[in-house]
C-alpha atoms as a PDB file:
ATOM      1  CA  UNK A   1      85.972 114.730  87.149  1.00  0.00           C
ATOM      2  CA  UNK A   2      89.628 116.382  88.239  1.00  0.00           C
ATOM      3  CA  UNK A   3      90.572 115.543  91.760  1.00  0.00           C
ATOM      4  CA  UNK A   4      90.798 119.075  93.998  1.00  0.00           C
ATOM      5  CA  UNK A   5      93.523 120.807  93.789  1.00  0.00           C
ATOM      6  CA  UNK A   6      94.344 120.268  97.767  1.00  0.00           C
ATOM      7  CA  UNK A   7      94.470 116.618  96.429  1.00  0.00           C
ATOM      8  CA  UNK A   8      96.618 116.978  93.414  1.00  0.00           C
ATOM      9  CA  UNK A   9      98.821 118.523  94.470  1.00  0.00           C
ATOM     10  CA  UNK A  10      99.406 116.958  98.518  1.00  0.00           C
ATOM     11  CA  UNK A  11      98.044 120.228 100.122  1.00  0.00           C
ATOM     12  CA  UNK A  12      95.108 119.151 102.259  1.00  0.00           C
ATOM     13  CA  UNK A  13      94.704 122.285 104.001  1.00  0.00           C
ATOM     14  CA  UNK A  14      94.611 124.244 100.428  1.00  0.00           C
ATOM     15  CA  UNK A  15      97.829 126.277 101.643  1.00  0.00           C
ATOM     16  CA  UNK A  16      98.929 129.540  99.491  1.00  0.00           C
ATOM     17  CA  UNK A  17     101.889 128.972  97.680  1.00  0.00           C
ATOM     18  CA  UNK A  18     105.294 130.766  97.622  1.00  0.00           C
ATOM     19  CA  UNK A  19     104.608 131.693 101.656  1.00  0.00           C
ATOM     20  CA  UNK A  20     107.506 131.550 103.833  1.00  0.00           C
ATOM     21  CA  UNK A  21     105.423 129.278 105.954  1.00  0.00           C
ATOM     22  CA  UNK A  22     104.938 127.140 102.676  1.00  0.00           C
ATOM     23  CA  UNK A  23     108.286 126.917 101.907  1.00  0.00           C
ATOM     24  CA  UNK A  24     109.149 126.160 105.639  1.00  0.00           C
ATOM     25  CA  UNK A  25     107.190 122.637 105.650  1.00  0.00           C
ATOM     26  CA  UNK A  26     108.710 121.621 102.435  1.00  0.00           C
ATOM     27  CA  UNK A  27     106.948 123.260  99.452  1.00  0.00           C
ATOM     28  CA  UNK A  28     108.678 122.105  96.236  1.00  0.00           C
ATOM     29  CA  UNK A  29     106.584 124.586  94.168  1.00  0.00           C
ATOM     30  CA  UNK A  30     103.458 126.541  93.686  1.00  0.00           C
ATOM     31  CA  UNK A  31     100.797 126.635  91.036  1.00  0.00           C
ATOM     32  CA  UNK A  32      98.340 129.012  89.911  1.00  0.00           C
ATOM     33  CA  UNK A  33      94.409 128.261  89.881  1.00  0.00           C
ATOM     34  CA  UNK A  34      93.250 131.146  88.607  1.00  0.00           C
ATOM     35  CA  UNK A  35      91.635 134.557  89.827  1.00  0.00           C
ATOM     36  CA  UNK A  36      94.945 135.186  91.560  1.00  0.00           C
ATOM     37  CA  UNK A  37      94.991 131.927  93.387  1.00  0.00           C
ATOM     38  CA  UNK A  38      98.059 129.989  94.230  1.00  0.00           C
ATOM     39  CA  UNK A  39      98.415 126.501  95.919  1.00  0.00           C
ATOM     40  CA  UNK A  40     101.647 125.350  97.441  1.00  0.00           C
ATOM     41  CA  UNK A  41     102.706 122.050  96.410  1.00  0.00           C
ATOM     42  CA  UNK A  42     104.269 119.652  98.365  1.00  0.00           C
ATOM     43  CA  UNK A  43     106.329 116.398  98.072  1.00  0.00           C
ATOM     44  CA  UNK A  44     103.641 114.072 100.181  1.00  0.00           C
ATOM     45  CA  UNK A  45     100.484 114.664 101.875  1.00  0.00           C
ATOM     46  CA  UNK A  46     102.369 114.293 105.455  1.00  0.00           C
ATOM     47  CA  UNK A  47     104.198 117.775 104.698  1.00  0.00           C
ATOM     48  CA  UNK A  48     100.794 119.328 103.344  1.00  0.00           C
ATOM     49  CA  UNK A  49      99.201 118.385 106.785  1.00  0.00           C
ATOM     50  CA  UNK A  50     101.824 118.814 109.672  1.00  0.00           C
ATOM     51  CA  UNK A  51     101.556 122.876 109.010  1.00  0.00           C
ATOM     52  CA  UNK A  52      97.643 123.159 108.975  1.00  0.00           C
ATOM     53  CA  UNK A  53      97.685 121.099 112.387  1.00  0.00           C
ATOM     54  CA  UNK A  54     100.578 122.532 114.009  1.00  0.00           C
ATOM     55  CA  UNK A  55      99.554 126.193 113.309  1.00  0.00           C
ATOM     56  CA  UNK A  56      95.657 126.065 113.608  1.00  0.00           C
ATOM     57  CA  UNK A  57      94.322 123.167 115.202  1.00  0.00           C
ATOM     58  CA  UNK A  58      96.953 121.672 117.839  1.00  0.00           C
ATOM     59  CA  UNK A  59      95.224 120.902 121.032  1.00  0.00           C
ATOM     60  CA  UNK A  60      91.901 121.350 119.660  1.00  0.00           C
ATOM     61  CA  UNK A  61      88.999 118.162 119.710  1.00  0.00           C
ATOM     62  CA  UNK A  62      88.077 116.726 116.933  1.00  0.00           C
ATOM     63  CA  UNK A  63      84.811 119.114 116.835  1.00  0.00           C
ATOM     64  CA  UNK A  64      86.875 121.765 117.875  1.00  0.00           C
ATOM     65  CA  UNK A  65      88.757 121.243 114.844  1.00  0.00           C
ATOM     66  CA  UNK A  66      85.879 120.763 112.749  1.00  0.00           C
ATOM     67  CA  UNK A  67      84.656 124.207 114.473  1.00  0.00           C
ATOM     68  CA  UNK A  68      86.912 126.601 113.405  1.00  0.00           C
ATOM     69  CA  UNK A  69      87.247 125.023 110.191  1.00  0.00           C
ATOM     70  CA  UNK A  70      84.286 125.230 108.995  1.00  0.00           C
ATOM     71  CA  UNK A  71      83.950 129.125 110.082  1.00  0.00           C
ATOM     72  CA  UNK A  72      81.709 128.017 112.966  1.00  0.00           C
ATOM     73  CA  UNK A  73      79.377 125.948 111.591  1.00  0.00           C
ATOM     74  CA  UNK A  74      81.035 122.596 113.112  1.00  0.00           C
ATOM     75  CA  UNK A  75      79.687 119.074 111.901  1.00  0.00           C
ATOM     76  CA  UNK A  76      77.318 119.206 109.259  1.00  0.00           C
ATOM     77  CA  UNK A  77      75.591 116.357 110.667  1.00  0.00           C
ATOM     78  CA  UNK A  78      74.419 114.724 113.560  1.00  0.00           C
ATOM     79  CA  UNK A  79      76.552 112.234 115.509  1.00  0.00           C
ATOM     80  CA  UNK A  80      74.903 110.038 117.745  1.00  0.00           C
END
């Protein structure tokens, strides 16, 4: 089975490509995926991550995080 595309190509947070956002965290490129999809690429996983937190998620918990992530849903399981 192919790895995700978040995964191939360092983009954990599945970022659109050619963004000026992208491109300011060190995007070295952009593929297409198909039905007008586009996923930035970047040179490590560290660059793919430090946007996603910065922008979205900085100050938030862990569940927070999880929270608005997932649309609302938070953990799909239980922790004890």
């Amino acid at each position: 089975m192919t790895e995700p595309a978040s995964i191939r190509y360092n983009n954990p947070g599945a970022m659109w490509g050619g963004t000026r956002i992208s491109k300011k965290w060190g995007e070295t490129g952009n593929v297409g995926l198909g039905r007008g999809n586009h996923a930035a690429i970047f040179p490590d996983k560290l660059h793919g991550e430090f946007d996603l937190w910065k922008s979205n998620y900085c100050g938030l918990s862990l569940t927070g995080a999880v929270t608005k992530w997932s649309g609302g849903e938070g953990f799909p399981w239980r922790v004890n």
